[in-house]
Protein backbone atom coordinates (compact mmCIF):
# COMPACT_ATOMS: atom_id res chain seq x y z
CA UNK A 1 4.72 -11.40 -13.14
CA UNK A 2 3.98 -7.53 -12.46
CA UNK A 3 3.49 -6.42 -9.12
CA UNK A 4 0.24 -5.36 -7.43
CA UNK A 5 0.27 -1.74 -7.69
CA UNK A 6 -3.70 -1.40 -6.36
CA UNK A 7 -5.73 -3.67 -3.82
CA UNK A 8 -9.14 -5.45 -4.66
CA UNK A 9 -10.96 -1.78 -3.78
CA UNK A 10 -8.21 0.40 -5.72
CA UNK A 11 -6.08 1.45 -3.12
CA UNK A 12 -2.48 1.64 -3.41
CA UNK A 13 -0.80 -2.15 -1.80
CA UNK A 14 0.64 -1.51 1.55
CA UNK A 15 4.18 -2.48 0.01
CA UNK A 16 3.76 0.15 -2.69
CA UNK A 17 2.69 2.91 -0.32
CA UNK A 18 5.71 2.31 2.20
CA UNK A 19 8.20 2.05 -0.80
CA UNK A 20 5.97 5.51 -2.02
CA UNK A 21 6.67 6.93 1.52
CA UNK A 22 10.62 5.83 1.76
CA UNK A 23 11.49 7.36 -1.72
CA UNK A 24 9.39 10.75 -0.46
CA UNK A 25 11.34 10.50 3.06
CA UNK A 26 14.40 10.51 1.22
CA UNK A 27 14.17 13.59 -1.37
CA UNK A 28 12.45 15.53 1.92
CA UNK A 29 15.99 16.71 3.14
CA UNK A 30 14.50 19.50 5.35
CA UNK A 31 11.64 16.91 7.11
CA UNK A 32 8.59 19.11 6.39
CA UNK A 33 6.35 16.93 5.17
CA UNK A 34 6.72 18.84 1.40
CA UNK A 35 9.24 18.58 -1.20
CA UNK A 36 10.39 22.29 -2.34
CA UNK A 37 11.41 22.86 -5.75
CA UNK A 38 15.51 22.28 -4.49
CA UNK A 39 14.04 18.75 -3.39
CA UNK A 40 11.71 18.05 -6.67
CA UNK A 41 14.70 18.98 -8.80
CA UNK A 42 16.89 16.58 -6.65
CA UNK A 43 14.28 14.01 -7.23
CA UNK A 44 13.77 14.47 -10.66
CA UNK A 45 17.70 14.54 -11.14
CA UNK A 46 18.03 11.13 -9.37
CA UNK A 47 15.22 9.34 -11.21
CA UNK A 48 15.76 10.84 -14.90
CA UNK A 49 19.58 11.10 -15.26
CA UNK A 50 18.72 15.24 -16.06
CA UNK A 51 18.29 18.32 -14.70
CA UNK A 52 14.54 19.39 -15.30
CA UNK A 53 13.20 22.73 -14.55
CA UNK A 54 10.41 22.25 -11.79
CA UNK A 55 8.57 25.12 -11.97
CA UNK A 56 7.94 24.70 -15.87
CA UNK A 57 6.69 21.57 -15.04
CA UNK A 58 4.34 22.20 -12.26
CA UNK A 59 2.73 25.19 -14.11
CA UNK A 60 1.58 22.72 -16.92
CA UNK A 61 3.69 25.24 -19.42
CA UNK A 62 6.36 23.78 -22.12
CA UNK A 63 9.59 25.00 -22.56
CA UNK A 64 8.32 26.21 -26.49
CA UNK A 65 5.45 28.44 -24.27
CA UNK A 66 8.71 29.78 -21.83
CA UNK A 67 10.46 30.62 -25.05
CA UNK A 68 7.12 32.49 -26.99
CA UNK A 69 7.90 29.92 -29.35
């Protein structure tokens, strides 16, 4: 059976929001509240196996757009 991701009014479960908070408290190294790009890249390292370029990805641009493909 899948777990309850949303309550009966579509907020997250409580479970899924402190699991949520412990996997942001982790990949916050420097306790500000924000992950940096350092910190995404960590966290994007640690959950995909790979090395992914941040930046590309928060601007919404592909790598074939970074290229002038």
């Amino acid at each position: 059976m899948p777990a309850e991701l949303l309550d009966d009014d579509d907020q997250l479960t409580e479970k899924l929001e402190r699991v949520l908070t412990e996997i942001f408290r982790r990949f916050d190294k420097d306790n500000d509240g924000a992950l940096n790009t350092k910190e995404l890249e960590e966290y994007a390292l640690a959950t995909n196996g790979q090395e992914v370029c941040v930046c590309v990805l928060l601007c919404g641009v592909g790598l074939r757009s970074v290229r002038g493909e």
